[in-house]
C-alpha atoms as a PDB file:
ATOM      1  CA  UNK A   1       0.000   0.000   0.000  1.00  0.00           C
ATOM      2  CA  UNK A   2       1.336   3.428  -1.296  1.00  0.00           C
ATOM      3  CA  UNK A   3       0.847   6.747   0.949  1.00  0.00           C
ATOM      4  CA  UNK A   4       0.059   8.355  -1.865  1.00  0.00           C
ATOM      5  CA  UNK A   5      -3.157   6.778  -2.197  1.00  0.00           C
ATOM      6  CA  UNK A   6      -4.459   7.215   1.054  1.00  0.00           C
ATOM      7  CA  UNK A   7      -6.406   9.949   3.012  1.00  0.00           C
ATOM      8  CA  UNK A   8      -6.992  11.716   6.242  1.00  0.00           C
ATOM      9  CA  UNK A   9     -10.305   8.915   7.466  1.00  0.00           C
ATOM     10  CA  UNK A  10      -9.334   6.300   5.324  1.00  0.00           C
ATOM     11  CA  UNK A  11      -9.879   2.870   7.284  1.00  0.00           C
ATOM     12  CA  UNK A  12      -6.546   0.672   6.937  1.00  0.00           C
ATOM     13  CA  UNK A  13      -5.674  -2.505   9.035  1.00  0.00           C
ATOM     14  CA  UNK A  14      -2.293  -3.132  10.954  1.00  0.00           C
ATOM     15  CA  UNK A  15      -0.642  -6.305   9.024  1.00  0.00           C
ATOM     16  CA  UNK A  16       0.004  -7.906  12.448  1.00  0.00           C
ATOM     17  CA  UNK A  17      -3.593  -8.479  14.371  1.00  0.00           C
ATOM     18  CA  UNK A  18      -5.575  -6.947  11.816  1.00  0.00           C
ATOM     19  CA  UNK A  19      -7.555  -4.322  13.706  1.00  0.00           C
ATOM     20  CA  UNK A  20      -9.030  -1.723  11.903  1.00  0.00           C
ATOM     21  CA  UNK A  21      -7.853   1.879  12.153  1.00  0.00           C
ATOM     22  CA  UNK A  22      -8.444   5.006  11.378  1.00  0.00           C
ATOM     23  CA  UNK A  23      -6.249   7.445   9.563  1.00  0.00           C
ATOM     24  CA  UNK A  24      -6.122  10.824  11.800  1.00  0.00           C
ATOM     25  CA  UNK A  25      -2.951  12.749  10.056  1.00  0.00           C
ATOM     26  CA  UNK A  26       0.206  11.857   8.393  1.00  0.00           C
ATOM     27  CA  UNK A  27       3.272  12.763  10.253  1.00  0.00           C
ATOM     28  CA  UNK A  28       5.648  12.566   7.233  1.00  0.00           C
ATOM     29  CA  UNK A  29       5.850  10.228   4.110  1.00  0.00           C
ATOM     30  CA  UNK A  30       6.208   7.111   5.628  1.00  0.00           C
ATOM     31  CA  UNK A  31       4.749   7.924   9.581  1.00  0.00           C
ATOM     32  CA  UNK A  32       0.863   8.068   9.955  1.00  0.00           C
ATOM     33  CA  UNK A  33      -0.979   9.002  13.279  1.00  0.00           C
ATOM     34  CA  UNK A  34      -4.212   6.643  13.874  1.00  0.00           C
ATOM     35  CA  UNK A  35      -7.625   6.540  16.287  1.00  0.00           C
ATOM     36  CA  UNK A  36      -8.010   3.058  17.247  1.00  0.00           C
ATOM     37  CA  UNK A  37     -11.736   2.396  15.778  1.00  0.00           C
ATOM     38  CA  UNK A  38     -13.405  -0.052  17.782  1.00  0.00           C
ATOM     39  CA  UNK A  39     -14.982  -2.807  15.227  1.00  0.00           C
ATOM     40  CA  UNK A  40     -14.831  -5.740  17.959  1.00  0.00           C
ATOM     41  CA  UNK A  41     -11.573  -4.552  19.820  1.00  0.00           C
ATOM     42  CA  UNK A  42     -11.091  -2.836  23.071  1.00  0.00           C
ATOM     43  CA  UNK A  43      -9.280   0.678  22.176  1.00  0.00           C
ATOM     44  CA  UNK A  44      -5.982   1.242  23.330  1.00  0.00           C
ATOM     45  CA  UNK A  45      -3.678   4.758  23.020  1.00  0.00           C
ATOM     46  CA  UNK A  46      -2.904   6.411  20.038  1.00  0.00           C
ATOM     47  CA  UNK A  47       0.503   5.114  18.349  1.00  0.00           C
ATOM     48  CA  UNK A  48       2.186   6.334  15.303  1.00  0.00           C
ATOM     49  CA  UNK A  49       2.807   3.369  13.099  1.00  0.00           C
ATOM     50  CA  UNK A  50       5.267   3.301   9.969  1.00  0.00           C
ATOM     51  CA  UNK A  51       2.947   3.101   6.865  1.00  0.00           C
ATOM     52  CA  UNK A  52       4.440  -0.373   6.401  1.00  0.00           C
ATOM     53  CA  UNK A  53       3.104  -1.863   9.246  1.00  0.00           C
ATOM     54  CA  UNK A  54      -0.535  -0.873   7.840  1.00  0.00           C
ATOM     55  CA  UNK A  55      -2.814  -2.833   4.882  1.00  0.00           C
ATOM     56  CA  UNK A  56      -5.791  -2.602   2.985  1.00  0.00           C
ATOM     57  CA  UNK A  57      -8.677  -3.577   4.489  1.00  0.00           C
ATOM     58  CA  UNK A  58     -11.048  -5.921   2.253  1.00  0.00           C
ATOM     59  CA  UNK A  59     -14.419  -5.170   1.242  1.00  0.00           C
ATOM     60  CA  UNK A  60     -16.842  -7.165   2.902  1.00  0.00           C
ATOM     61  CA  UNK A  61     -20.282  -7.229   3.507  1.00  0.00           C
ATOM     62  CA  UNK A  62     -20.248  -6.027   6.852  1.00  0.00           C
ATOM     63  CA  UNK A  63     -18.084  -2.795   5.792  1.00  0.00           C
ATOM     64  CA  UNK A  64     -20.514  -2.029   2.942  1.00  0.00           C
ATOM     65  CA  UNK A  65     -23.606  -2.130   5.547  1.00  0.00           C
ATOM     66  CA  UNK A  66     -21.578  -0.163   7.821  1.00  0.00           C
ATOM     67  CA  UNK A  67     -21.554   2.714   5.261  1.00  0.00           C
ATOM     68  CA  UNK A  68     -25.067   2.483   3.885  1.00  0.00           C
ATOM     69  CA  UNK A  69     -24.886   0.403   0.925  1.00  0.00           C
ATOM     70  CA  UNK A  70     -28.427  -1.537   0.649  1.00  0.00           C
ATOM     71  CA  UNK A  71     -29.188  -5.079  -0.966  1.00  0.00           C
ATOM     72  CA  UNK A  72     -31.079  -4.947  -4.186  1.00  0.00           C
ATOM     73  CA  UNK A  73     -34.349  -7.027  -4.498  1.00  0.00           C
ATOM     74  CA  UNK A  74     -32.867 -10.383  -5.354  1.00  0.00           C
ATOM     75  CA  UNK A  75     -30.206  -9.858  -2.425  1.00  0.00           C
ATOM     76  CA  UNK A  76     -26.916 -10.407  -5.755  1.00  0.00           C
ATOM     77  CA  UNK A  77     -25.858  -6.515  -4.899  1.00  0.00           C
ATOM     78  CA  UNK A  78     -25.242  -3.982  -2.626  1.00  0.00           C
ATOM     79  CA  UNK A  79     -26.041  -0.477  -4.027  1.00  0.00           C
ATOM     80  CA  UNK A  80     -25.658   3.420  -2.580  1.00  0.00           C
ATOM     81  CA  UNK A  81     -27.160   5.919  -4.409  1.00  0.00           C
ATOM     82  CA  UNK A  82     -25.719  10.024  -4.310  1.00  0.00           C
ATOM     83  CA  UNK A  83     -26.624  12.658  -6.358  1.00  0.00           C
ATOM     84  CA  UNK A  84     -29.275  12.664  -9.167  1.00  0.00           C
ATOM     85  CA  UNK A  85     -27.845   9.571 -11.036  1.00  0.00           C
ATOM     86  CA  UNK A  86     -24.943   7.854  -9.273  1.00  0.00           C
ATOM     87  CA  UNK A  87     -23.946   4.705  -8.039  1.00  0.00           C
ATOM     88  CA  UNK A  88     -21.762   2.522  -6.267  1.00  0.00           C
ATOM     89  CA  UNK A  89     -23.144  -1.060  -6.960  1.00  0.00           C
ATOM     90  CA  UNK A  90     -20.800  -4.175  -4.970  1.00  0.00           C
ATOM     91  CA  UNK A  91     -21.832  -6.976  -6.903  1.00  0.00           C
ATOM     92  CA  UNK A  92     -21.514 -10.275  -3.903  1.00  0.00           C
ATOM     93  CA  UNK A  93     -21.570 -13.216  -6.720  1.00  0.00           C
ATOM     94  CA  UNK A  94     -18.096 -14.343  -6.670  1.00  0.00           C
ATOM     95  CA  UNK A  95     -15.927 -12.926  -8.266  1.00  0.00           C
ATOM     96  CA  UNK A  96     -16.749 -10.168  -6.173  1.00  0.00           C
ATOM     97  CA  UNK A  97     -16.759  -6.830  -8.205  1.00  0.00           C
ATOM     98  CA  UNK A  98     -17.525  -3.181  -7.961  1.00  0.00           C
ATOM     99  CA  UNK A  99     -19.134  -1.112 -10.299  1.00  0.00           C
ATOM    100  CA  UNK A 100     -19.751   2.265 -10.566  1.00  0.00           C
ATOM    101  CA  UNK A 101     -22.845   3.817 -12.326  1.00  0.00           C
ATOM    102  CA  UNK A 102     -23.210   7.414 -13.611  1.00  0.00           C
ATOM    103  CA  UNK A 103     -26.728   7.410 -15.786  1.00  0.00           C
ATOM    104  CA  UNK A 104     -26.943   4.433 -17.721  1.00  0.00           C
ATOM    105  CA  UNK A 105     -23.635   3.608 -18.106  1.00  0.00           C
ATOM    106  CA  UNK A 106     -21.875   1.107 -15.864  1.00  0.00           C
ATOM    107  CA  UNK A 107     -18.535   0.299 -15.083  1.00  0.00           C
ATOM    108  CA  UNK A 108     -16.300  -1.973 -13.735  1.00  0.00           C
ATOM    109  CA  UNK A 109     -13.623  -0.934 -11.247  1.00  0.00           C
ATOM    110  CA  UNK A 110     -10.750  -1.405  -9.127  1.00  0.00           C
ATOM    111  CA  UNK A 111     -11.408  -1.515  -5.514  1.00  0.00           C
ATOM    112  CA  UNK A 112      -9.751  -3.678  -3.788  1.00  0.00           C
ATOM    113  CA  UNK A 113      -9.720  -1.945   0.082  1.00  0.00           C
ATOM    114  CA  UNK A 114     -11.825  -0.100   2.436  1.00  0.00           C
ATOM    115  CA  UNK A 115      -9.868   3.104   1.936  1.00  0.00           C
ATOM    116  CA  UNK A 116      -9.883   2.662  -2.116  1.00  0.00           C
ATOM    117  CA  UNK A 117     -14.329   2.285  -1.870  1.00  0.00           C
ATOM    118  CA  UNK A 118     -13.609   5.639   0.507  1.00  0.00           C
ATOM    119  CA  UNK A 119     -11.656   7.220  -1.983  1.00  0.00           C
ATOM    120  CA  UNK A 120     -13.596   6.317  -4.840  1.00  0.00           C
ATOM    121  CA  UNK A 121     -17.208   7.366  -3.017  1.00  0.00           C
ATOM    122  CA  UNK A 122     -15.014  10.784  -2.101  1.00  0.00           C
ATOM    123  CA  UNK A 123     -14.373  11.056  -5.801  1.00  0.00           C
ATOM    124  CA  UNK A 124     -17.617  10.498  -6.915  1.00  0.00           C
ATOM    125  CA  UNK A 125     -19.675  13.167  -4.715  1.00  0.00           C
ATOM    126  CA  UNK A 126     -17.003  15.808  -3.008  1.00  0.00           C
ATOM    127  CA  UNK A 127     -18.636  14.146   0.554  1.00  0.00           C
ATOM    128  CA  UNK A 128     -17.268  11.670   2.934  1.00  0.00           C
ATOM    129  CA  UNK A 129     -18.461   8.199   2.948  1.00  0.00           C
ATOM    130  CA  UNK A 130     -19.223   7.813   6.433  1.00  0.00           C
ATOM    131  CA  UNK A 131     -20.165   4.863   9.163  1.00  0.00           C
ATOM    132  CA  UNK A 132     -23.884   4.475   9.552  1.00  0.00           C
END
């Protein structure tokens, strides 16, 4: 995982117990302060872990109800909806694959990480996607 591609809020997980954390500010290229975020863990104190020690999170279905996404009729997709026509549709047939819709036009794309769906939904509509 590159720096470069994350934010202030993304979610990442430490590589060793793989607890989720929160991104609160970088403290140089490599150094990133973080919130514990309590998922199913007891919180501890902040620490400031090298960006190495961090990874992706994966997409699952619990993160995707945690932001708002909602199942389609037939229960195959998970779908949030922003502005007048656009979409962020999580297709849960495997191969797992996201999509994002603008209109009528679909397409397929590469997230692969909590922080990238963040980054992408950022993208998309200039707002936060945040923890329901």
């Amino acid at each position: 995982m590159k720096a470069s591609e994350l934010r202030i809020g993304n979610f990442v997980q430490d590589k060793k117990y793989k607890r989720a954390w929160r991104i609160n500010h970088f403290l140089g290229v490599q150094v990133v302060e973080v919130d514990h975020w309590m998922f199913e863990y007891e919180t501890d104190d902040c620490h400031e872990p090298n960006i190495y020690d961090l990874e992706p999170i994966p997409l699952t279905e619990e993160w995707f109800e945690r932001f708002g996404f909602e199942w389609n009729h037939s229960r195959t997709a998970m779908i949030i909806s922003f502005g007048t026509s656009k979409k962020i549709v999580w297709e849960s047939k495997i191969p797992k694959k996201v999509y994002v819709a603008i209109g009528r036009e679909m397409e397929q794309v590469n997230t692969n990480g909590v922080h990238k769906l963040q980054n992408l939904y950022f993208a998309l509509s200039g707002e936060e996607l945040t923890l329901k």
